[in-house]
Each structure stands twice: as C-alpha cells, then as structure tokens.
N, C-alpha and C. Protein backbone atom coordinates (compact mmCIF):
# COMPACT_ATOMS: atom_id res chain seq x y z
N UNK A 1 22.60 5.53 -4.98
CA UNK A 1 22.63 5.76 -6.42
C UNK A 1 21.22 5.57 -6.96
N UNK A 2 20.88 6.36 -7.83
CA UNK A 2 19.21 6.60 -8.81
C UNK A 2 19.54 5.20 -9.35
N UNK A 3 18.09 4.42 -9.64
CA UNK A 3 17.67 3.44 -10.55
C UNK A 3 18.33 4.36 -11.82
N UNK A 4 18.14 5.67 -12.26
CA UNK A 4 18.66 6.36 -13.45
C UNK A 4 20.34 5.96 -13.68
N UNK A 5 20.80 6.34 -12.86
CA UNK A 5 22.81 6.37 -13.10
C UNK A 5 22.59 4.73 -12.93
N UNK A 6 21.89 3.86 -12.17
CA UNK A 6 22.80 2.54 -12.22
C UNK A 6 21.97 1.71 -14.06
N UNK A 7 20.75 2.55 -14.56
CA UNK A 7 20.50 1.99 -16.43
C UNK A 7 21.57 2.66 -16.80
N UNK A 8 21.97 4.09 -16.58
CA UNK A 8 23.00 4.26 -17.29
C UNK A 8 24.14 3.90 -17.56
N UNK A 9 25.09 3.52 -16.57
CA UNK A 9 26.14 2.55 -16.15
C UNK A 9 26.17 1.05 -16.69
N UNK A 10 24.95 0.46 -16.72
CA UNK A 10 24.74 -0.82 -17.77
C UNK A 10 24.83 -0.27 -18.88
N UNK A 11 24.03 0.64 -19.33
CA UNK A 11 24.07 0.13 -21.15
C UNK A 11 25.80 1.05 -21.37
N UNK A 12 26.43 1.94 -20.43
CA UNK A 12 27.25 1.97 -20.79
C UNK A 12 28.62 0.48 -21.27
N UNK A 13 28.60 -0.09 -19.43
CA UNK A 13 29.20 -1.43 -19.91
C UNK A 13 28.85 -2.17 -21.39
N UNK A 14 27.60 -2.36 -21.18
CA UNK A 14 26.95 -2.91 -22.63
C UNK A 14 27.80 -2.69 -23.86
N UNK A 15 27.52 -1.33 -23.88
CA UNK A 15 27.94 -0.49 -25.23
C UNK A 15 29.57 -0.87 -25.17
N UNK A 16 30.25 -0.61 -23.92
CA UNK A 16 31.70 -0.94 -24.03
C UNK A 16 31.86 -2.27 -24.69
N UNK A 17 31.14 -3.48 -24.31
CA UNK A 17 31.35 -4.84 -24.27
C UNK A 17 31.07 -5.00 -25.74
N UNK A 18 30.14 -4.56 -26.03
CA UNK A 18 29.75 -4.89 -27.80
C UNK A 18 30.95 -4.43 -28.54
N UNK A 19 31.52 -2.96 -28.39
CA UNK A 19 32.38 -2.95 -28.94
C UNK A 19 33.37 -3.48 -29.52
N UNK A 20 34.48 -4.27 -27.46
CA UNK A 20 35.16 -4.95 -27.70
C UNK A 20 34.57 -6.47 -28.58
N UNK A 21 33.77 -6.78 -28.63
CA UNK A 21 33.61 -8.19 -28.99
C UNK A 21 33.10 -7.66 -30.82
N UNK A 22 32.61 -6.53 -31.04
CA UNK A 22 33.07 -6.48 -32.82
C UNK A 22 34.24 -6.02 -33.02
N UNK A 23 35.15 -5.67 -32.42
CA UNK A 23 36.83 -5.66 -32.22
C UNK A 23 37.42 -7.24 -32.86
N UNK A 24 37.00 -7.73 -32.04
CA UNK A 24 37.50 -9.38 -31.70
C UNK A 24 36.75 -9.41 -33.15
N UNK A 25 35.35 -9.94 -33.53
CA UNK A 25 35.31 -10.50 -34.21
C UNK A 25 35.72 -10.12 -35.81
N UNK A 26 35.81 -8.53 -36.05
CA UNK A 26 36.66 -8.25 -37.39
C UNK A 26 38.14 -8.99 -37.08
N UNK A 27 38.33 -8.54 -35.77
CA UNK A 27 40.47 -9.40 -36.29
C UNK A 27 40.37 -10.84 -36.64
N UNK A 28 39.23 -11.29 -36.03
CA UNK A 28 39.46 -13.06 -36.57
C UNK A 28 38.87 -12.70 -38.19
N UNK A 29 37.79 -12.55 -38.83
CA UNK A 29 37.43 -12.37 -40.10
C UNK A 29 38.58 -11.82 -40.72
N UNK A 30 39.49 -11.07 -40.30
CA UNK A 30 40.28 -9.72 -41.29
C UNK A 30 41.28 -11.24 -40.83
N UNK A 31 41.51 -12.29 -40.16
CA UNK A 31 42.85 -13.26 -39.91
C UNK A 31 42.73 -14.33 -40.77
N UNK A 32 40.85 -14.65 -40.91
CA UNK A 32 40.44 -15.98 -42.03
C UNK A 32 40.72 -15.24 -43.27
N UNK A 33 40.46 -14.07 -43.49
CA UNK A 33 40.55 -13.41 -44.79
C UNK A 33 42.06 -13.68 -45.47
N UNK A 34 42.89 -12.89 -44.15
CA UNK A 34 44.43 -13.66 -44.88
C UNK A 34 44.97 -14.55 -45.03
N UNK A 35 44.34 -15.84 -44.16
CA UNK A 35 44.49 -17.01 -44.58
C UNK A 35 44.06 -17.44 -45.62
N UNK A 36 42.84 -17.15 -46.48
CA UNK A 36 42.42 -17.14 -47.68
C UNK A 36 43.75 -16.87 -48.61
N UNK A 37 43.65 -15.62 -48.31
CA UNK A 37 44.94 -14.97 -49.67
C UNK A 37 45.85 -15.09 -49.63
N UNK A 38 46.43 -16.24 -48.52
CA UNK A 38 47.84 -16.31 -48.44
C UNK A 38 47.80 -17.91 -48.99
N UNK A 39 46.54 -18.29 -48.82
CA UNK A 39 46.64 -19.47 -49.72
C UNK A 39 46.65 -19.83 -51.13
N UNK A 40 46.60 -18.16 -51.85
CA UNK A 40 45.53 -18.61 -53.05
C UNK A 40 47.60 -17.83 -53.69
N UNK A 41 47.79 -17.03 -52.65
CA UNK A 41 49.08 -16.17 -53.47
C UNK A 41 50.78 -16.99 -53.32
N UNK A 42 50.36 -17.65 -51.95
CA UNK A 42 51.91 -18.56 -51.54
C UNK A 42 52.96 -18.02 -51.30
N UNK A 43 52.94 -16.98 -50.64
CA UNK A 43 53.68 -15.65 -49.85
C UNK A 43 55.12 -17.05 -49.03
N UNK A 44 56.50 -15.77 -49.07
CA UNK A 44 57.22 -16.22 -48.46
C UNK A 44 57.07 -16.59 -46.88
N UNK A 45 56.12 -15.93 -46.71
CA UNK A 45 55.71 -15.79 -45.22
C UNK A 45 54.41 -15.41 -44.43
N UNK A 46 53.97 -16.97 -44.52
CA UNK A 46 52.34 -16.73 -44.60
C UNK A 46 52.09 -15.98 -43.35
N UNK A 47 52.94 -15.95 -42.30
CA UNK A 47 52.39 -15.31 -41.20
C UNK A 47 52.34 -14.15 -40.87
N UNK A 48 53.44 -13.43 -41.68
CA UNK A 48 53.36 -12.40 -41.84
C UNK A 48 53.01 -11.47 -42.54
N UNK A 49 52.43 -11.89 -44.02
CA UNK A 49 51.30 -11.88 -44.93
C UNK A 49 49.66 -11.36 -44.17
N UNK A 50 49.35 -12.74 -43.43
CA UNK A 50 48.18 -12.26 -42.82
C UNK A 50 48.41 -11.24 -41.60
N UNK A 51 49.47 -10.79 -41.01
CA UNK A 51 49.59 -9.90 -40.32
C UNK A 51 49.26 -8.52 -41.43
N UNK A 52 49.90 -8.42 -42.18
CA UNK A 52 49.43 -7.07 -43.24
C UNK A 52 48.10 -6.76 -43.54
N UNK A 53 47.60 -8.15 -43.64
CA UNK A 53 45.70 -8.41 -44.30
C UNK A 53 45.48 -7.51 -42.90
N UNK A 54 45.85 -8.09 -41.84
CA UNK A 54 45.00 -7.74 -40.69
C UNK A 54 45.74 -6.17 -40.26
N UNK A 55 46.24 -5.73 -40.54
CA UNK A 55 46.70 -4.22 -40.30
C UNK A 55 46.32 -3.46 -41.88
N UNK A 56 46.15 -3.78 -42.50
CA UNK A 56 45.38 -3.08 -43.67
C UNK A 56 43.92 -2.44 -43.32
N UNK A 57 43.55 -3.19 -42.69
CA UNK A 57 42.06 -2.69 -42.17
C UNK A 57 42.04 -1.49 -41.02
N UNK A 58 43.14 -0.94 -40.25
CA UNK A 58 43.55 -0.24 -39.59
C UNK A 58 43.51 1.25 -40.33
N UNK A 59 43.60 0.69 -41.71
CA UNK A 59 43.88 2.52 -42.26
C UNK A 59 42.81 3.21 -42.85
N UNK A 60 41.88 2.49 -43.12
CA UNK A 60 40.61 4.26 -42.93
C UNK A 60 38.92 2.51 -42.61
N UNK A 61 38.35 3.47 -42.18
CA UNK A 61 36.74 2.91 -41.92
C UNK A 61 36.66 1.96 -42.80
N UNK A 62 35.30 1.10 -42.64
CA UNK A 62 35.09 -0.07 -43.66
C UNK A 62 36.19 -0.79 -44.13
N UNK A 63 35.55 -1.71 -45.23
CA UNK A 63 36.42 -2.55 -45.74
C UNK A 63 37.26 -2.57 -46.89
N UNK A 64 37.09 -1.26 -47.63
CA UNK A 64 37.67 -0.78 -48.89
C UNK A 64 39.14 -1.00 -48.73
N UNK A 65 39.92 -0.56 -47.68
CA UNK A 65 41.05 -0.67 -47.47
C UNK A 65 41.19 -1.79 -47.53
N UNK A 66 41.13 -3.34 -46.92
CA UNK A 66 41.18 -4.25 -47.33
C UNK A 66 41.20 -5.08 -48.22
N UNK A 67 40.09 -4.85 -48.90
CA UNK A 67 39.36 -5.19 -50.41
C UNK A 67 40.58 -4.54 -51.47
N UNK A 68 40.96 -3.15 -51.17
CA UNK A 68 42.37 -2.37 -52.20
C UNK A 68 43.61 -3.35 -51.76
N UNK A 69 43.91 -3.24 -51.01
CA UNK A 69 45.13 -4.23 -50.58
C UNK A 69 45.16 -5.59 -51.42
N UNK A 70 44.10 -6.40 -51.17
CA UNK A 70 43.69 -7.73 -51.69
C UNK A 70 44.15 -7.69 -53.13
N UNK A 71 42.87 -6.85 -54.01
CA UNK A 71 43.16 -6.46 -55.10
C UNK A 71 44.29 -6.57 -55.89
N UNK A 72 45.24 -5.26 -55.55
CA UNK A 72 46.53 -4.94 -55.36
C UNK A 72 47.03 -6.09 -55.43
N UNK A 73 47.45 -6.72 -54.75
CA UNK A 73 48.26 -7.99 -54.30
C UNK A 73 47.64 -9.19 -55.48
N UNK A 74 46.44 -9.00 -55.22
CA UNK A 74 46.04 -10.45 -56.69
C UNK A 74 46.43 -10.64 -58.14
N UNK A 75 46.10 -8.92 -58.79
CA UNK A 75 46.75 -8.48 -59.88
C UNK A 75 48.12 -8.64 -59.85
N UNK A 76 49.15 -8.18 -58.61
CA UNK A 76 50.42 -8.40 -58.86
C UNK A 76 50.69 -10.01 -58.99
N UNK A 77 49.85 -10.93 -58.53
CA UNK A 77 50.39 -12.11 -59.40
C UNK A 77 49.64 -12.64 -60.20
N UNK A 78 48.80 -11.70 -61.02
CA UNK A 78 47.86 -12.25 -61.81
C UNK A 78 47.18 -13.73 -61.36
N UNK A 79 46.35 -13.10 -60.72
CA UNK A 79 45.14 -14.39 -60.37
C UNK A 79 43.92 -13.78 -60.48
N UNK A 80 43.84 -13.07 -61.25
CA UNK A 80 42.23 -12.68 -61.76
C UNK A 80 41.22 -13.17 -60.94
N UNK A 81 41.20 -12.31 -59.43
CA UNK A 81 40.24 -12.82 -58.85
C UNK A 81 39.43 -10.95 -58.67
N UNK A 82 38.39 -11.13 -58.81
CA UNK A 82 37.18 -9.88 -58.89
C UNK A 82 37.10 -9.29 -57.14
N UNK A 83 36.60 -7.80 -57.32
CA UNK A 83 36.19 -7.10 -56.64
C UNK A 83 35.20 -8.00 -55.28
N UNK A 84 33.84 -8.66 -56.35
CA UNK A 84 33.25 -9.48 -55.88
C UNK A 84 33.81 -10.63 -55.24
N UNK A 85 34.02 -11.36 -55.67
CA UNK A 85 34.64 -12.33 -55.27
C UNK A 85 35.42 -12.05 -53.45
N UNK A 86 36.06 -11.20 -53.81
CA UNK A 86 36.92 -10.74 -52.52
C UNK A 86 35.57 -10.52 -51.19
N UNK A 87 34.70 -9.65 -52.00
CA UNK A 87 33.39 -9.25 -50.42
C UNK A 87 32.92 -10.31 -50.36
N UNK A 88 32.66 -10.92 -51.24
CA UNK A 88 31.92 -12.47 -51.25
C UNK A 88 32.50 -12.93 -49.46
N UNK A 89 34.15 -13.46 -50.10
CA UNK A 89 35.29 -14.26 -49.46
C UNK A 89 35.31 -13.47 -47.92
N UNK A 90 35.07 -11.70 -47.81
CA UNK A 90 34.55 -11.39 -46.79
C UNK A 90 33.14 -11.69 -45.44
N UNK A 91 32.84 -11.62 -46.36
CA UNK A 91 30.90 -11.76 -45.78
C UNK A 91 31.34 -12.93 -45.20
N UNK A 92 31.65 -14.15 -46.19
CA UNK A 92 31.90 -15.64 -45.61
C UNK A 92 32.48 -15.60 -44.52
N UNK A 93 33.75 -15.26 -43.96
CA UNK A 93 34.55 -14.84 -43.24
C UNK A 93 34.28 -14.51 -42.37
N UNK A 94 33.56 -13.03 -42.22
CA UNK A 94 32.90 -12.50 -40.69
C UNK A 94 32.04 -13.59 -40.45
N UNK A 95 30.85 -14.43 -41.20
CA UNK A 95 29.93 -15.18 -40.74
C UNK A 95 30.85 -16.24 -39.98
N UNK A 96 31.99 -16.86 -40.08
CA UNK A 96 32.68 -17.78 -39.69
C UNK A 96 33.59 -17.24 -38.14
N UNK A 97 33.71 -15.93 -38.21
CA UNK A 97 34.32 -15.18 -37.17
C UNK A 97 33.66 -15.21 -36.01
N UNK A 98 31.78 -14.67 -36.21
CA UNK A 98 31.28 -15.16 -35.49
C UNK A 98 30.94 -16.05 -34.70
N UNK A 99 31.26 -17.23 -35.45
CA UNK A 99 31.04 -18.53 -34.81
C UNK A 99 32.13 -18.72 -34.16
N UNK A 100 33.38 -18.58 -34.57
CA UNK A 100 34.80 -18.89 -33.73
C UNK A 100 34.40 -18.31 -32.34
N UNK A 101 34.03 -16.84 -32.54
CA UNK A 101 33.68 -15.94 -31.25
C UNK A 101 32.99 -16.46 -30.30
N UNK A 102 31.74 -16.56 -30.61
CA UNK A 102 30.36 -17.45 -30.07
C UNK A 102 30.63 -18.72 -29.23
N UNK A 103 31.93 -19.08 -29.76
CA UNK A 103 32.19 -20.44 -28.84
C UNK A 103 33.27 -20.11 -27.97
N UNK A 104 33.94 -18.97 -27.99
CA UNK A 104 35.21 -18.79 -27.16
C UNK A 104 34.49 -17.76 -25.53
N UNK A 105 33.30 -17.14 -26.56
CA UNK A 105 32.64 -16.77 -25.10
C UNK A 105 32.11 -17.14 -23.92
C-alpha cells in the first residue's frame, strides 16, 4: 500500500471519529438543555420531556429547531424566558458537554 492510500485512510478514520464524537457531544448538550427546561417547566415526565428536547434537534440543521420547540413550550406556560436567554442556556450547555465528553474519553 502507497504512503498516499495509508494518509488517506487516516484522515478518513479521523474525519469518521470527529464526527461520531460531535454526535455524542450535541446529545449530551441537547440532554443538559432538557434538563434545564424540564426544570424551569415541571413536566409530568421529566424523562420523557428531555427525550423530545433531544429529538427536536433531529428535524432540520442547527439549532433553530430546538430553540422553536423551547420557545413554544415556555410561552405555553408563560415563563417569559427570551430567544436569548435560551442560546445563552445553549452555548453553556455544549461548553459543559464537552467536558462530560473529554472525561469519558
């Protein structure tokens, strides 16, 4: 095998591996996220609450879908919590995801 196919074959793994591990680390962020809002809303069923947070993000790119869901759900029990506030509660989140990650590796 060429020194060529066996760089290529690494950064392929590479590229696979990064993937899976920003995989991993949105489901833990998109899991702290619903633990957030399942604290702030007091859902019959917190576990299955953050199962929704975390399949909300499943339905189109980025985080808008998420952030709409959130929204959605805050207004319906009036808790006047902002747009901001929510990416804020994001950002925090992935930074914390990371670290969960970082130590499980």
């Amino acid at each position: 095998m060429s020194t060529f196919n066996e760089r290529e074959k690494g950064f392929e793994a590479k590229y696979q591996h990064d993937q899976e591990s920003q995989f991993k680390i949105r489901s833990i962020r998109n899991k702290l996220v619903g633990e957030w809002a399942a604290s702030l809303m007091n859902p019959e069923n917190e576990e299955s609450y953050v199962k929704e947070v975390r399949l909300s993000d499943l339905e189109k790119p980025g985080d808008d879908d998420v952030i709409d869901k959130l929204l959605g759900d805050f207004e319906s029990k009036n808790l006047g919590i902002k747009r901001e506030e929510i990416i804020k509660k994001i950002d925090e989140c992935a930074r914390l995801a990371v670290e969960k990650f970082n130590k499980t590796e």
